[in-house]
Protein backbone atom coordinates (compact mmCIF):
# COMPACT_ATOMS: atom_id res chain seq x y z
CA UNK A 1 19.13 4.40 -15.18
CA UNK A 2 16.92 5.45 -11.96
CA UNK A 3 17.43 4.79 -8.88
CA UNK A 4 14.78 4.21 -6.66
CA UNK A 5 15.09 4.47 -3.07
CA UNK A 6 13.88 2.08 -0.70
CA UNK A 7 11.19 2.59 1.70
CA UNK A 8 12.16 4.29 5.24
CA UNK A 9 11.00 5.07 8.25
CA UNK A 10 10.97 8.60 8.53
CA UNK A 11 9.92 9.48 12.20
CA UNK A 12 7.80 8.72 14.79
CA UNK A 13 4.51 10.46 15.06
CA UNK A 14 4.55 11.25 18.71
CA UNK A 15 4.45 8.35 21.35
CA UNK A 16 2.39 6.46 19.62
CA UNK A 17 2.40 3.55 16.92
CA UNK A 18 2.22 6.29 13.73
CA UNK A 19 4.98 5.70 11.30
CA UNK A 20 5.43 8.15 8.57
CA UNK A 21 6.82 6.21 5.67
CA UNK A 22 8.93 7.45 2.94
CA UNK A 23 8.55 5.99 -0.92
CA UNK A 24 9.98 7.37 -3.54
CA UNK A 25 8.57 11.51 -3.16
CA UNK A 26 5.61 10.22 -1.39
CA UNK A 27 5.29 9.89 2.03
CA UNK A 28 2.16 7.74 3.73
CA UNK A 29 1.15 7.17 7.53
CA UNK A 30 0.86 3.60 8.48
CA UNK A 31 -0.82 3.15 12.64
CA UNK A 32 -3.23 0.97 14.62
CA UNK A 33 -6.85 1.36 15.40
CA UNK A 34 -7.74 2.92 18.85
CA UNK A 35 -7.09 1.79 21.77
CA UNK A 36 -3.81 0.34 19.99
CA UNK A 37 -3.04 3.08 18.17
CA UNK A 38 -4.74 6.46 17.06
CA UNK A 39 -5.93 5.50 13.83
CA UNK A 40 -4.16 7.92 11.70
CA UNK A 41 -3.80 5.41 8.82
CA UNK A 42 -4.11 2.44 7.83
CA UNK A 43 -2.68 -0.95 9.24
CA UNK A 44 0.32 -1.72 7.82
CA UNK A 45 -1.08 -5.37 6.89
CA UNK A 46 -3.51 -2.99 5.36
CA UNK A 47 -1.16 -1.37 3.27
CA UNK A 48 0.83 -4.36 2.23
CA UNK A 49 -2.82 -5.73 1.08
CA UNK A 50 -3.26 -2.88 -0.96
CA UNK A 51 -0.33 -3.13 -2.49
CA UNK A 52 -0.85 -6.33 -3.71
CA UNK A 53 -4.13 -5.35 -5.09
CA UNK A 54 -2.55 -2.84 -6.69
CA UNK A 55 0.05 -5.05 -8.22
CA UNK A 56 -2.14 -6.79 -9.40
CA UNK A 57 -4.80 -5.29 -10.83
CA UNK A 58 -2.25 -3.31 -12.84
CA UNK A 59 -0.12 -6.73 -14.34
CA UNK A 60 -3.99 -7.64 -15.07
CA UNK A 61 -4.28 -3.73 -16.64
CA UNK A 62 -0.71 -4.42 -18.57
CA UNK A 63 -1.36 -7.78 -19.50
CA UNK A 64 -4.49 -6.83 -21.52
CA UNK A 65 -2.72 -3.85 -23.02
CA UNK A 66 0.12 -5.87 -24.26
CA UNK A 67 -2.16 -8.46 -26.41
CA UNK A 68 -4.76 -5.61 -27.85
CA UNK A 69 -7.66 -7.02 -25.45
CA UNK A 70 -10.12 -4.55 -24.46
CA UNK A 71 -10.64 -4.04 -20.27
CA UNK A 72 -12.82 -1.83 -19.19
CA UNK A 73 -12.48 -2.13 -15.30
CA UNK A 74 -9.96 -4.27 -13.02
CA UNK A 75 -11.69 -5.01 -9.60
CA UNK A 76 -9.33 -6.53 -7.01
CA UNK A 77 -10.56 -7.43 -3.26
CA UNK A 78 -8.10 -8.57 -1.32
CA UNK A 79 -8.26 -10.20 2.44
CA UNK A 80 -6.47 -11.34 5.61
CA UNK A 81 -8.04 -13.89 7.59
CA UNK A 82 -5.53 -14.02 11.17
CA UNK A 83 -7.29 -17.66 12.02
């Protein structure tokens, strides 16, 4: 059995908001947009959208794969409205 680490803050990238994060053996940079931040990655609202596009476009990808039905393309937009 694996075991999978959980994601960390590494270090800070300079005075700024930067974040290098940790997950698994990759490693991503999460910031703000200028004047906020320097805009050396994405949001990290941004990143926890794409994650749930990613999540699920793939249960739609394994879904599909586990009854035999054919999928050519998953397309997954995902938003956050801050009203």
């Amino acid at each position: 059995m694996s075991h999978r680490k959980d994601p960390s803050c590494l270090r800070n990238e300079g005075r700024g908001l930067a974040r290098s994060v940790a997950v698994d053996s990759h490693t991503l940079t999460a910031d703000e947009p200028q004047p906020v931040g320097a805009d050396t990655g994405p949001t990290p609202a941004g990143l926890v959208l794409a994650a749930l596009g990613a999540c699920t476009s793939m249960a739609v990808r394994a879904f599909t794969d586990r009854h035999g039905r054919p999928l050519e393309q998953v397309d997954v937009t995902v938003r956050f409205d801050a009203r």
